[in-house]
Protein backbone atom coordinates (compact mmCIF):
# COMPACT_ATOMS: atom_id res chain seq x y z
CA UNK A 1 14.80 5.47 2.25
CA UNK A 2 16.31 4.30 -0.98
CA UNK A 3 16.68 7.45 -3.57
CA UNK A 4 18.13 6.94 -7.13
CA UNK A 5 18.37 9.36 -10.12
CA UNK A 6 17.11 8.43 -13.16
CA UNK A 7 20.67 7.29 -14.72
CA UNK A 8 21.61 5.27 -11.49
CA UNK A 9 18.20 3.29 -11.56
CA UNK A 10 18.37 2.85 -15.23
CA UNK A 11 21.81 1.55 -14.64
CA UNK A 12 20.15 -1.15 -11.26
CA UNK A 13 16.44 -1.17 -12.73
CA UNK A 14 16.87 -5.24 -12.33
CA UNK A 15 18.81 -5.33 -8.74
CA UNK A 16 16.12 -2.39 -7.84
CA UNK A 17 13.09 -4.60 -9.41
CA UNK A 18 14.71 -7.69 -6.45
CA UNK A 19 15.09 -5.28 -3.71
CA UNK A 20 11.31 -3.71 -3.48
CA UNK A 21 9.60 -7.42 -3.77
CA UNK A 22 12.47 -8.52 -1.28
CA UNK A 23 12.50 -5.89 1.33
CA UNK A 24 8.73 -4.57 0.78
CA UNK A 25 10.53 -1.06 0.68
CA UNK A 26 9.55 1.56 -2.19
CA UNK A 27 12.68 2.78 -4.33
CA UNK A 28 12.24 6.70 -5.20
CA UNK A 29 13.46 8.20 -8.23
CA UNK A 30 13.94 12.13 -8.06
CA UNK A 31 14.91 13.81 -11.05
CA UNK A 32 16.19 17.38 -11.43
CA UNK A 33 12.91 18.24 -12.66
CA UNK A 34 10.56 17.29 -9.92
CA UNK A 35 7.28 16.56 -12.34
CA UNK A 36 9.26 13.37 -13.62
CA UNK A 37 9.62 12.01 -9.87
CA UNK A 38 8.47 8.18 -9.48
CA UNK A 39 9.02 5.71 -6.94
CA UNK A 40 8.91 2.02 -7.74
CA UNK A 41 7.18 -0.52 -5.49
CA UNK A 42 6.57 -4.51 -5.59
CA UNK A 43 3.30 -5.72 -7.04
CA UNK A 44 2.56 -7.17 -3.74
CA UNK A 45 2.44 -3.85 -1.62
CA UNK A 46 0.60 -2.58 -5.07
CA UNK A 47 -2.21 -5.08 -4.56
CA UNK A 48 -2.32 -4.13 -0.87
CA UNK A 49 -2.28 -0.15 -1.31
CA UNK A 50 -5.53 -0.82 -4.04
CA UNK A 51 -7.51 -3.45 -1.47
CA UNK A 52 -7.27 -0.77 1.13
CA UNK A 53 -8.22 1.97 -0.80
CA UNK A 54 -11.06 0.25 -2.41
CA UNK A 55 -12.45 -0.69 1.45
CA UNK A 56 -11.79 2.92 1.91
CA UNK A 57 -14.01 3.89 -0.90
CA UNK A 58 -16.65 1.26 0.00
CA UNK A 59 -17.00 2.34 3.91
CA UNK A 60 -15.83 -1.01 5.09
CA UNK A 61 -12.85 0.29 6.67
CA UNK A 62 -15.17 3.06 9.14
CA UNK A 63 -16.77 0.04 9.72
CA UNK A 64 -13.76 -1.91 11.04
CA UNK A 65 -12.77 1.38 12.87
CA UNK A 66 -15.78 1.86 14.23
CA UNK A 67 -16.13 -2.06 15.75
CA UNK A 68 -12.72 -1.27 16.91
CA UNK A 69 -13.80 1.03 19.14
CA UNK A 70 -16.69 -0.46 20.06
CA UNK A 71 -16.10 -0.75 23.90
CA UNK A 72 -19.60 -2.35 24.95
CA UNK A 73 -18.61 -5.95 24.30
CA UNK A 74 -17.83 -8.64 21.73
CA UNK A 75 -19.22 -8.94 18.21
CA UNK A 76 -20.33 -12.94 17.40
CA UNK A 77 -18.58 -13.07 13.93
CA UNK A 78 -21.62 -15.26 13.12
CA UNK A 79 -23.74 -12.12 13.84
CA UNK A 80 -22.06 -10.07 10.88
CA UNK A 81 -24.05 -9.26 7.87
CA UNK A 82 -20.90 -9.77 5.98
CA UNK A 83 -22.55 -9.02 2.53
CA UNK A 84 -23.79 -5.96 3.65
CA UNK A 85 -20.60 -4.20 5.20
C-alpha cells in the first residue's frame, strides 16, 4: 500500500500520476485531518470501478452470479436474450 501526505505527493504528483497507470495500484493520501483523505487511481481502473458498478445498478451482475451457479448444465450463448439482461 502506497501512503503519501499531502506535501510528499505534491512534491511526486507526476512520478505518482506514472506509478498508478503503471502498476494498477491506488496511491492514498492521508492528511492530519482525516476529511481531506484521497487516494489517486489510473483512469483505467476508474473506467473499470464505474462499468462494474453500473452492471451492479442494472442487475446484470446477479445475473452473471446467478448463471454462475447455475449447476444444471450449459447456457448456448446463442440462447441469451442479451438485450434484455
Amino acid at each position: 500500500m502506497n501512503i503519501k501526505s499531502p506535501t510528499n505527493a505534491r512534491k511526486e504528483f507526476y512520478e505518482l500520476l506514472k506509478q498508478v497507470n503503471d502498476n494498477n495500484e491506488p496511491v492514498y493520501i492521508n492528511s492530519s485531518n482525516t476529511e481531506n483523505n484521497a487516494v489517486i487511481i489510473g483512469q483505467k481502473d476508474w473506467n473499470s470501478i464505474q462499468e462494474t458498478l453500473y452492471l451492479e445498478s442494472t442487475g446484470t451482475l446477479d445475473k452473471v452470479r446467478a448463471r454462475e451457479q447455475d449447476q444444471s448444465g450449459h447456457t448456448n450463448v446463442d440462447d441469451i436474450d442479451w438485450d434484455n439482461l
